[in-house]
PDB file of N, CA and C in Angstrom:
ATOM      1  N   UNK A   1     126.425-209.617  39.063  1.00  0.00           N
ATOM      2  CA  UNK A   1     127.259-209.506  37.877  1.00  0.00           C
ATOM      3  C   UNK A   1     128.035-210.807  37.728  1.00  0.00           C
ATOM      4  N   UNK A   2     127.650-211.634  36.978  1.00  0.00           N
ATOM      5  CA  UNK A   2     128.562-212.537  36.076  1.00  0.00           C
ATOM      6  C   UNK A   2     129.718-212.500  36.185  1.00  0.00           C
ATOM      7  N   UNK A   3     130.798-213.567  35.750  1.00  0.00           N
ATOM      8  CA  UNK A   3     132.306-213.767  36.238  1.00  0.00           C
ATOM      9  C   UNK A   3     133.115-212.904  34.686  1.00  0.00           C
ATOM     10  N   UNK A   4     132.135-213.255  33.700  1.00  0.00           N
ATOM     11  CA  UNK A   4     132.297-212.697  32.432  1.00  0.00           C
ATOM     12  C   UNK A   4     132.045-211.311  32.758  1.00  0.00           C
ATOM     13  N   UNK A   5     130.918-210.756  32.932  1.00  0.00           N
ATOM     14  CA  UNK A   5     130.714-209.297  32.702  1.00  0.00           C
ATOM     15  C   UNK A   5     131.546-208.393  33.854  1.00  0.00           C
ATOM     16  N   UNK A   6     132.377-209.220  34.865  1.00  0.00           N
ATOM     17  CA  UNK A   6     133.154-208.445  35.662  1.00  0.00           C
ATOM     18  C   UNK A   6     134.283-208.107  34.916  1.00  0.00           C
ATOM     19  N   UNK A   7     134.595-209.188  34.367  1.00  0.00           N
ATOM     20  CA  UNK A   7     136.085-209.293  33.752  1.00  0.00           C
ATOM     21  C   UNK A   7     136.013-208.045  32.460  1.00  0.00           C
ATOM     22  N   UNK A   8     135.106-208.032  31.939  1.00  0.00           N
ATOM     23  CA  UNK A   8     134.767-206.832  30.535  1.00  0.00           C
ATOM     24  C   UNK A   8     134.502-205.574  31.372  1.00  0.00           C
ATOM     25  N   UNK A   9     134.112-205.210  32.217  1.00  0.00           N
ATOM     26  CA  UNK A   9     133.956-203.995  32.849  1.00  0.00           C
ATOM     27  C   UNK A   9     135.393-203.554  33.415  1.00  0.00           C
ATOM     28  N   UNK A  10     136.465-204.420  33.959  1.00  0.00           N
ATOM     29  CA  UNK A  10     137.484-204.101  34.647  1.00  0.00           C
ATOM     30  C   UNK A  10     138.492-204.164  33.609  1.00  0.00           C
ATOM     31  N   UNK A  11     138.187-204.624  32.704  1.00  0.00           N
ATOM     32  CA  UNK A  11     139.413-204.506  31.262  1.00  0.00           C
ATOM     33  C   UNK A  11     138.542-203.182  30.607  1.00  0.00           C
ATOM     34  N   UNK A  12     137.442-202.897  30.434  1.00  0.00           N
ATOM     35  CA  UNK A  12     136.958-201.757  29.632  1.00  0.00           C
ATOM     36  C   UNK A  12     137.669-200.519  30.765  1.00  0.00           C
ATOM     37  N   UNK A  13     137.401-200.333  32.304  1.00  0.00           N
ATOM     38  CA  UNK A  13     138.187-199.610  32.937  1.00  0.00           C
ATOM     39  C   UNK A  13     139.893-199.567  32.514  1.00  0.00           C
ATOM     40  N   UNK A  14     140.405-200.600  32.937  1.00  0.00           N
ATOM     41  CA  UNK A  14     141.698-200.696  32.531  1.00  0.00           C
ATOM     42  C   UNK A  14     142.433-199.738  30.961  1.00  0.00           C
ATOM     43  N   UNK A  15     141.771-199.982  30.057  1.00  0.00           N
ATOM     44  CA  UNK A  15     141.601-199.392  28.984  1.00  0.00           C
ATOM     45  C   UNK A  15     141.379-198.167  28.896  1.00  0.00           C
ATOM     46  N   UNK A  16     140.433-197.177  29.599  1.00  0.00           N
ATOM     47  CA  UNK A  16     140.567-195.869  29.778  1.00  0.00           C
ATOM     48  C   UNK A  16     141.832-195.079  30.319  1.00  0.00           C
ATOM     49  N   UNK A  17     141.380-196.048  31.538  1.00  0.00           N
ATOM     50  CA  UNK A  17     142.509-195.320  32.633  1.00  0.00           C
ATOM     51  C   UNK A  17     143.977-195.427  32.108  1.00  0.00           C
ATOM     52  N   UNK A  18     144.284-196.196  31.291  1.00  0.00           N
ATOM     53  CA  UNK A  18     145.820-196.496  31.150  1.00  0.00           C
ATOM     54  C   UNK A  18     146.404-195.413  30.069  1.00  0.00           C
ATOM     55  N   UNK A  19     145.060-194.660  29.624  1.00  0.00           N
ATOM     56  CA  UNK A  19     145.436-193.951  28.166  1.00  0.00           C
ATOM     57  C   UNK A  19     145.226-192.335  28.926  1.00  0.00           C
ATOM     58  N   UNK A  20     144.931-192.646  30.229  1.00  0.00           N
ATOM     59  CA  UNK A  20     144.422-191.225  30.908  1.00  0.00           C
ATOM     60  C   UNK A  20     143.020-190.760  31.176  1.00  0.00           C
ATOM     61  N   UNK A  21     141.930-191.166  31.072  1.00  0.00           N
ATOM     62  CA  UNK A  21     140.811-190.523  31.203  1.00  0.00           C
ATOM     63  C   UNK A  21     140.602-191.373  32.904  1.00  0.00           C
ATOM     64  N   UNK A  22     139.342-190.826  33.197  1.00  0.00           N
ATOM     65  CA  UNK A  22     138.745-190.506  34.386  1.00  0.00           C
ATOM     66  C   UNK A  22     137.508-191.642  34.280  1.00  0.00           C
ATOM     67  N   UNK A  23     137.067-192.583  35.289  1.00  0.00           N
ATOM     68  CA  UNK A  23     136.003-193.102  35.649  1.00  0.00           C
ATOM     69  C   UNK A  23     134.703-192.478  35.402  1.00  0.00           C
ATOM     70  N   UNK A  24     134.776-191.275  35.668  1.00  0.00           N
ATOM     71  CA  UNK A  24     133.445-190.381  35.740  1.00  0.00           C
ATOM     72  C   UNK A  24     132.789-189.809  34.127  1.00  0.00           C
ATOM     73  N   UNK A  25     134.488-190.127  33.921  1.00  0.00           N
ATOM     74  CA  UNK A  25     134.146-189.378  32.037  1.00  0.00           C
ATOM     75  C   UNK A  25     133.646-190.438  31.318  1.00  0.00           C
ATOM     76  N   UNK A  26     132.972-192.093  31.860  1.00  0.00           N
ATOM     77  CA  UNK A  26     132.659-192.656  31.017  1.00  0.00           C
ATOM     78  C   UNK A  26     130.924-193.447  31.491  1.00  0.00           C
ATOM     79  N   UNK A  27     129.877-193.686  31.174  1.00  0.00           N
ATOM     80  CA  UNK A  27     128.328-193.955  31.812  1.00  0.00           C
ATOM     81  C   UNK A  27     128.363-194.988  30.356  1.00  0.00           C
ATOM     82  N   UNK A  28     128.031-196.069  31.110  1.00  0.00           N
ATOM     83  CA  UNK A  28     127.772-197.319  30.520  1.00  0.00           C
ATOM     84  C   UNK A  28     126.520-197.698  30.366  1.00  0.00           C
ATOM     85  N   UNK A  29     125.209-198.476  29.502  1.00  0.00           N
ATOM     86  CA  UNK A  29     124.206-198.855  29.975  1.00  0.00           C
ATOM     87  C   UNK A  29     124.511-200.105  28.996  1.00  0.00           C
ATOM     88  N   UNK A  30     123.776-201.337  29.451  1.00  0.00           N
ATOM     89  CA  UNK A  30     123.487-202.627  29.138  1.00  0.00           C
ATOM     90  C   UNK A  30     121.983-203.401  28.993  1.00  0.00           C
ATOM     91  N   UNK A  31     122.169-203.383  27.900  1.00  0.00           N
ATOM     92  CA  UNK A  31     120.530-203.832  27.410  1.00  0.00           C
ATOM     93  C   UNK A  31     120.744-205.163  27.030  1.00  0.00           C
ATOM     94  N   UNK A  32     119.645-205.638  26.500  1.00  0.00           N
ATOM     95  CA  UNK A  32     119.858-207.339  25.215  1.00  0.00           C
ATOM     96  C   UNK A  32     119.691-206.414  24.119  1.00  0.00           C
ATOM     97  N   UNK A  33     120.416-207.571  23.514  1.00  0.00           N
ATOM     98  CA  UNK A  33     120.687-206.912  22.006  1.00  0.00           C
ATOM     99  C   UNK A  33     119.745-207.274  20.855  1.00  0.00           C
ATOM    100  N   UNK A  34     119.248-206.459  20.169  1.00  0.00           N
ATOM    101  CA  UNK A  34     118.801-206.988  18.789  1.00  0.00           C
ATOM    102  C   UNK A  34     119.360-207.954  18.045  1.00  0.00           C
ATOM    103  N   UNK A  35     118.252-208.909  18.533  1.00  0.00           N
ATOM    104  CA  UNK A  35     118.721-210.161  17.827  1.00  0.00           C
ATOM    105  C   UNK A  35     119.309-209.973  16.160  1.00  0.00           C
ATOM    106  N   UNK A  36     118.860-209.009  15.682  1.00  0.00           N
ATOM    107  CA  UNK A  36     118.814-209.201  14.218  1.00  0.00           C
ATOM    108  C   UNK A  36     120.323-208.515  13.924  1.00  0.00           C
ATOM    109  N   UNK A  37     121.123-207.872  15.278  1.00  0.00           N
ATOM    110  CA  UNK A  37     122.423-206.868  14.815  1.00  0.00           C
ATOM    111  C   UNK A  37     123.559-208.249  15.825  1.00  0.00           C
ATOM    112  N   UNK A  38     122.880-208.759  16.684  1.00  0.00           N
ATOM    113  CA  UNK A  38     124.156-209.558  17.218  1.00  0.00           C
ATOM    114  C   UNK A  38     124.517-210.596  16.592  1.00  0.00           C
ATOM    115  N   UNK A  39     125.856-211.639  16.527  1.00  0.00           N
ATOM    116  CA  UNK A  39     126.258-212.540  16.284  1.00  0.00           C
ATOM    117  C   UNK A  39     125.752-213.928  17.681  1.00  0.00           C
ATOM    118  N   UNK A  40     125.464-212.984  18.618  1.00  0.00           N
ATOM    119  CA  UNK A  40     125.471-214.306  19.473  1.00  0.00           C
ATOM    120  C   UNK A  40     123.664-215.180  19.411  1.00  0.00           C
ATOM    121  N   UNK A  41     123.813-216.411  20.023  1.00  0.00           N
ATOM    122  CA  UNK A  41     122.337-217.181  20.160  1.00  0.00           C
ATOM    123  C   UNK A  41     121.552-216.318  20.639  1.00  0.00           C
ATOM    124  N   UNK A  42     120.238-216.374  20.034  1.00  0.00           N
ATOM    125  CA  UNK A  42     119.070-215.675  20.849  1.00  0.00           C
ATOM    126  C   UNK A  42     119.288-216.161  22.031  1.00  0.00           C
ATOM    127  N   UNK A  43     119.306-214.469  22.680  1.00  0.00           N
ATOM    128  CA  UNK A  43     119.127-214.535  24.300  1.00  0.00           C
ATOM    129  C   UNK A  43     120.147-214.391  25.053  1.00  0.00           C
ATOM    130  N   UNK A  44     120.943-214.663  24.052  1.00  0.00           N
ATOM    131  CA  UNK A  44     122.789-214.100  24.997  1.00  0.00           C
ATOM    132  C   UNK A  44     123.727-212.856  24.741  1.00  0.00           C
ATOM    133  N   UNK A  45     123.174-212.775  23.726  1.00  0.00           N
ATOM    134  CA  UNK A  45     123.624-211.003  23.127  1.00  0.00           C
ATOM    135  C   UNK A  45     123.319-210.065  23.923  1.00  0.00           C
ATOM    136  N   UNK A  46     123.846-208.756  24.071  1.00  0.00           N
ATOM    137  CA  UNK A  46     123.434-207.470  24.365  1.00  0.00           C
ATOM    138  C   UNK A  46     124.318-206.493  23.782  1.00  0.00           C
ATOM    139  N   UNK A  47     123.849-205.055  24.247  1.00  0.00           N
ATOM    140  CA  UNK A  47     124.208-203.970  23.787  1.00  0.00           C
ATOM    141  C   UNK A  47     124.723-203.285  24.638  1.00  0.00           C
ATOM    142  N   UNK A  48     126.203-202.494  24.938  1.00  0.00           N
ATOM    143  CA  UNK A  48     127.000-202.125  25.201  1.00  0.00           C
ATOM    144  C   UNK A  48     126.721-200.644  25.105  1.00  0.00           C
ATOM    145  N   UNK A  49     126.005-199.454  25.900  1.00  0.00           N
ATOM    146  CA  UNK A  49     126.151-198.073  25.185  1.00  0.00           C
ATOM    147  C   UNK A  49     127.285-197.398  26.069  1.00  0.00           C
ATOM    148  N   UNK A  50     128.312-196.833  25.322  1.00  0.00           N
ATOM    149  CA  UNK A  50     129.131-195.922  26.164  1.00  0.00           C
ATOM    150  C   UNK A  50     128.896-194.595  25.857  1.00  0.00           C
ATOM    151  N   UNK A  51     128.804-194.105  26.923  1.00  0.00           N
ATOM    152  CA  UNK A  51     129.034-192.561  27.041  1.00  0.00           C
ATOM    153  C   UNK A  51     129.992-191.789  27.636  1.00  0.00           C
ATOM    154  N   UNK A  52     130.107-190.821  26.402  1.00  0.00           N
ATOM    155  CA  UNK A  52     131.890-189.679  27.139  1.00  0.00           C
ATOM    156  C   UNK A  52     130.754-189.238  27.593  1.00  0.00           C
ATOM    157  N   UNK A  53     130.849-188.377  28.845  1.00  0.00           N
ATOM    158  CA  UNK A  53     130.021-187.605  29.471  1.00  0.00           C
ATOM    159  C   UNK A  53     130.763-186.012  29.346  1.00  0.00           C
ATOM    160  N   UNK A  54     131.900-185.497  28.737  1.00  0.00           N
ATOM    161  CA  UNK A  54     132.491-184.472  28.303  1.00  0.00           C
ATOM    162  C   UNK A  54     132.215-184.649  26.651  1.00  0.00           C
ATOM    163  N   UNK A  55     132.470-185.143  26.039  1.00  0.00           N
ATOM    164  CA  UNK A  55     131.806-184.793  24.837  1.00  0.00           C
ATOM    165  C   UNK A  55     130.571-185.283  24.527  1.00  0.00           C
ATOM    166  N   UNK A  56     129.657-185.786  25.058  1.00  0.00           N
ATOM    167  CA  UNK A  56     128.437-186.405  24.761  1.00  0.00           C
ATOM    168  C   UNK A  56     128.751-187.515  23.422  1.00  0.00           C
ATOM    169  N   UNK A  57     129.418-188.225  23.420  1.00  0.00           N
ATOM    170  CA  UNK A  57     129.623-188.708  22.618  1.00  0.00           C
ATOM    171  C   UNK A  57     129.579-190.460  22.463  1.00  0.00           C
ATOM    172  N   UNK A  58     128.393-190.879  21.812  1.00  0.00           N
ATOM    173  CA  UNK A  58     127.826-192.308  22.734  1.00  0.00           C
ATOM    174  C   UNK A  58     127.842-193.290  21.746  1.00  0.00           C
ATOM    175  N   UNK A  59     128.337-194.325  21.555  1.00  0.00           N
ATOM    176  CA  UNK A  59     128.889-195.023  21.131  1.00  0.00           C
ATOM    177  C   UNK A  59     128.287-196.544  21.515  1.00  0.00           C
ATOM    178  N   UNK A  60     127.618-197.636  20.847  1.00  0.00           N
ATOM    179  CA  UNK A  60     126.827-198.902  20.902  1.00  0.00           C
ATOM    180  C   UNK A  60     127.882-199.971  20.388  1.00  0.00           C
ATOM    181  N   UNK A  61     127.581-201.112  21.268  1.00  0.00           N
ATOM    182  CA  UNK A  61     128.797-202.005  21.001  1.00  0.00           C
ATOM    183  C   UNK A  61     128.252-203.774  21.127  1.00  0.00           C
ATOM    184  N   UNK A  62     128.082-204.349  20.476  1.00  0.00           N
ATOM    185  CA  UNK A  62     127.898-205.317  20.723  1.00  0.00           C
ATOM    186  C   UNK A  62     128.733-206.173  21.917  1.00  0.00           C
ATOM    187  N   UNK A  63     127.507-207.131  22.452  1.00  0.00           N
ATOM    188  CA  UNK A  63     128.438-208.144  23.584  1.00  0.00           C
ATOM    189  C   UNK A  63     127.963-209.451  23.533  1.00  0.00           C
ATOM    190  N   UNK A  64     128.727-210.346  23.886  1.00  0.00           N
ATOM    191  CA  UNK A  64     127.732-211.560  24.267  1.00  0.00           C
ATOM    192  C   UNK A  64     129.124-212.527  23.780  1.00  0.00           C
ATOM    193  N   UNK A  65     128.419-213.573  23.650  1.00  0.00           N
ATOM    194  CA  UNK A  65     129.557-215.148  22.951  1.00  0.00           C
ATOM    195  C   UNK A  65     130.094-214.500  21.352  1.00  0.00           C
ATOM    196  N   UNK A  66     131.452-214.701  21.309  1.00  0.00           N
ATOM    197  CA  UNK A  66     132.227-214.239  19.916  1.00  0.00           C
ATOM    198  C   UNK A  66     132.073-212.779  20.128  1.00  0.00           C
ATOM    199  N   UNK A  67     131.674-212.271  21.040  1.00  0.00           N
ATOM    200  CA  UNK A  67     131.776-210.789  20.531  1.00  0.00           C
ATOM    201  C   UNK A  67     132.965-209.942  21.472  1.00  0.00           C
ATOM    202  N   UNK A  68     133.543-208.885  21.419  1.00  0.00           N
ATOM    203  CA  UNK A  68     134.995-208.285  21.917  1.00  0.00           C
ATOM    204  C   UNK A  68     134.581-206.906  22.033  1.00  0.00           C
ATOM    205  N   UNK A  69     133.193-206.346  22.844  1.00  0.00           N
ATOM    206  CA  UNK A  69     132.914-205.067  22.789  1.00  0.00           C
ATOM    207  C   UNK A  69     134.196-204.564  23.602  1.00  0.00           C
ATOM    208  N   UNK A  70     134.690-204.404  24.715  1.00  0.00           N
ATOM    209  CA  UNK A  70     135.940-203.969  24.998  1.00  0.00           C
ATOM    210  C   UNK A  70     136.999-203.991  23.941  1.00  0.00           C
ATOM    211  N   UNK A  71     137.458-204.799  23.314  1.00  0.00           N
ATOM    212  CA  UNK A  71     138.718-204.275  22.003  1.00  0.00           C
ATOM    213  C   UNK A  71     137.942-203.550  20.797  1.00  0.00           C
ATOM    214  N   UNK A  72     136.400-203.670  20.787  1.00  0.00           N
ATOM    215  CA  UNK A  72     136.192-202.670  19.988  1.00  0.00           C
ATOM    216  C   UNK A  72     136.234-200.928  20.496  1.00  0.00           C
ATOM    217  N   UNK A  73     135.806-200.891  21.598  1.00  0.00           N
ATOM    218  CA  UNK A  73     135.713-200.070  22.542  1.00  0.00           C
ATOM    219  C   UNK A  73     137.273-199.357  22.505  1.00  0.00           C
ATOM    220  N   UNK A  74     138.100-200.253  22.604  1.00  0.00           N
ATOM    221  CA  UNK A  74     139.819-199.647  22.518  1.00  0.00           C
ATOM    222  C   UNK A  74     140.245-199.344  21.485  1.00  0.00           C
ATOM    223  N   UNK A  75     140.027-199.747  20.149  1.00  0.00           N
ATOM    224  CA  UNK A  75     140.419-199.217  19.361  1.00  0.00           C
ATOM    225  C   UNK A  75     140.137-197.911  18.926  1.00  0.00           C
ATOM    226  N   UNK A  76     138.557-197.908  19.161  1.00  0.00           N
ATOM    227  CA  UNK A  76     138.274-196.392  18.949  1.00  0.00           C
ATOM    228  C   UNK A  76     138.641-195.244  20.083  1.00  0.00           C
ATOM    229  N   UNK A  77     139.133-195.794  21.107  1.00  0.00           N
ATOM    230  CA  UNK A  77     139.705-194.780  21.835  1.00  0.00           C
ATOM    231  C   UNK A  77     141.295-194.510  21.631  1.00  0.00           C
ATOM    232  N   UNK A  78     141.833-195.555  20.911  1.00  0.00           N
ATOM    233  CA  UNK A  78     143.082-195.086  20.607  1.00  0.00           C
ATOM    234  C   UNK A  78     143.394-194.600  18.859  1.00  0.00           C
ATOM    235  N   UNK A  79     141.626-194.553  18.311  1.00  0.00           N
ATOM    236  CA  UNK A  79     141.955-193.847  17.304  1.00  0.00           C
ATOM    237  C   UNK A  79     141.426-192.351  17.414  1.00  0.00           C
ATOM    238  N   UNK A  80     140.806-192.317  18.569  1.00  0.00           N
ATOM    239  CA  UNK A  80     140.612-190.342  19.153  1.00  0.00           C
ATOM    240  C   UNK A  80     139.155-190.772  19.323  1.00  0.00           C
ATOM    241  N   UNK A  81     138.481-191.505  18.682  1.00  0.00           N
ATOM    242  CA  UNK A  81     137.210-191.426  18.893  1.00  0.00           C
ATOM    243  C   UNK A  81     136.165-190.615  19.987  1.00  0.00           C
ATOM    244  N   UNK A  82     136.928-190.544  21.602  1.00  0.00           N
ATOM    245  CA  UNK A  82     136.589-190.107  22.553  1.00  0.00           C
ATOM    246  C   UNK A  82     137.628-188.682  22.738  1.00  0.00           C
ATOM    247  N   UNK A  83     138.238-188.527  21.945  1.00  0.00           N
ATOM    248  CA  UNK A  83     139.170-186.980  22.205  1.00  0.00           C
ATOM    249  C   UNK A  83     140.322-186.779  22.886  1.00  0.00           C
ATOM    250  N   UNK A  84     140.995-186.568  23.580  1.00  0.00           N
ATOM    251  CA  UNK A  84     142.361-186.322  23.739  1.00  0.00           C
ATOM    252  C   UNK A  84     141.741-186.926  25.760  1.00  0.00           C
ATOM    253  N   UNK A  85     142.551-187.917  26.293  1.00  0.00           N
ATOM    254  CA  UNK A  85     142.500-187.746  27.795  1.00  0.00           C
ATOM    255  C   UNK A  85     142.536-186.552  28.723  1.00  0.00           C
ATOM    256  N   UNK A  86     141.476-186.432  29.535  1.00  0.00           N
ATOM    257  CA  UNK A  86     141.577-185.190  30.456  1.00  0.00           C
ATOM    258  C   UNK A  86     143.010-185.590  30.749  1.00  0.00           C
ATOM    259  N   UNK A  87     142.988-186.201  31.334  1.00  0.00           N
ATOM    260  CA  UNK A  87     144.344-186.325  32.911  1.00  0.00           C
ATOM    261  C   UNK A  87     145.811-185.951  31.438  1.00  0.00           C
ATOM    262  N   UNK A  88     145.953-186.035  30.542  1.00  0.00           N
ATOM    263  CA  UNK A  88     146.650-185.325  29.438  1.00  0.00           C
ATOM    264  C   UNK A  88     146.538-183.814  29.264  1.00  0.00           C
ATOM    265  N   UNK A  89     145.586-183.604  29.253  1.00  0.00           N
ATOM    266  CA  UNK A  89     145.365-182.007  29.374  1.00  0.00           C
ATOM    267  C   UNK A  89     145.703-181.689  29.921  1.00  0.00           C
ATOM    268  N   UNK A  90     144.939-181.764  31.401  1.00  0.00           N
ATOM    269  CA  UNK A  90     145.338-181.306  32.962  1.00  0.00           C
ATOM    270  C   UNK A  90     146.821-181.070  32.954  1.00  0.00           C
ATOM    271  N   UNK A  91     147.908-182.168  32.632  1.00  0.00           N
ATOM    272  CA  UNK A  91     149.551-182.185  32.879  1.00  0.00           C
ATOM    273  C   UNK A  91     150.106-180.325  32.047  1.00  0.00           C
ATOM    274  N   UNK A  92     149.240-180.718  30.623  1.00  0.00           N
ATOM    275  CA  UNK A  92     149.964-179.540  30.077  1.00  0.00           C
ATOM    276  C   UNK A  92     149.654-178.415  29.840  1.00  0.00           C
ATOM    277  N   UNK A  93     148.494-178.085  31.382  1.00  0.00           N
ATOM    278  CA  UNK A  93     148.064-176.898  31.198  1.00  0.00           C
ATOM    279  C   UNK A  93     146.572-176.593  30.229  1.00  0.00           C
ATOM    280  N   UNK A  94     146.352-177.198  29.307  1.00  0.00           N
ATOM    281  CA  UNK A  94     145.519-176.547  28.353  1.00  0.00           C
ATOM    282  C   UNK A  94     144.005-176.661  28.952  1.00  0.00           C
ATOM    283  N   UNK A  95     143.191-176.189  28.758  1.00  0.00           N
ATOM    284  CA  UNK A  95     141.280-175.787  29.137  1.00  0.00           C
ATOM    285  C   UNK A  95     140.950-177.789  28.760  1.00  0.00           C
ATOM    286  N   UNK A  96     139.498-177.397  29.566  1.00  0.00           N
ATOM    287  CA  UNK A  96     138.946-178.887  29.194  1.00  0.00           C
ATOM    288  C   UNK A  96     138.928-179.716  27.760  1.00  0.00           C
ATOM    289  N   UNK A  97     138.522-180.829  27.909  1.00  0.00           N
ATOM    290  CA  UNK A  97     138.761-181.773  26.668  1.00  0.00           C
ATOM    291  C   UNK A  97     137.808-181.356  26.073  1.00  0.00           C
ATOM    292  N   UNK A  98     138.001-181.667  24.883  1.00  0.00           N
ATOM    293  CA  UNK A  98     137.072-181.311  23.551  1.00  0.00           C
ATOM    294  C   UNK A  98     136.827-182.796  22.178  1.00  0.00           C
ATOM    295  N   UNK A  99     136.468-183.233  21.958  1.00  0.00           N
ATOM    296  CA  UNK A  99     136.286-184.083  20.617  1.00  0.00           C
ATOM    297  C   UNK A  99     136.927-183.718  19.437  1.00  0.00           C
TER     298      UNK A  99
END
């Protein structure tokens, strides 16, 4: 792993965890990206898939040079996109997370 792709994995962690969710509640995969959807040079792009693994809910993100898949990644988790944080629930009592 790259000095870059450490640093985006431990800020994409950082980003969950700070809002409350769980390591386990999130499955990442990393492909190259369609040249024809990325901004970056052929060959340096890829694709970002996240998965809630409680709501099935999977989400594609561009990566590469100029691209910010982690702050895209955060915004939609702080606009609900991924559903209310377990470790939020858990505090106030209520049944598992939902979307």
């Amino acid at each position: 792993m790259g000095l870059a792709a450490a640093w985006e994995k431990r800020t994409f962690e950082t980003e969950f965890t700070r809002v409350g969710f769980r390591h386990e509640e999130f499955v990442l995969h990393v492909s190259p990206a369609n040249a024809l959807r990325s901004n970056a040079p052929c060959g340096q792009g890829y694709e970002v898939k996240v998965t809630d693994t409680a709501t099935q809910t999977v989400k594609t993100y561009v990566g590469g040079p100029r691209e910010n898949w982690v702050a895209h990644f955060a915004e939609e988790l702080a606009a609900g996109l991924y559903g209310e944080p377990s470790l939020t629930r858990e505090r106030s009592g209520l049944p598992g997370r939902t979307a």
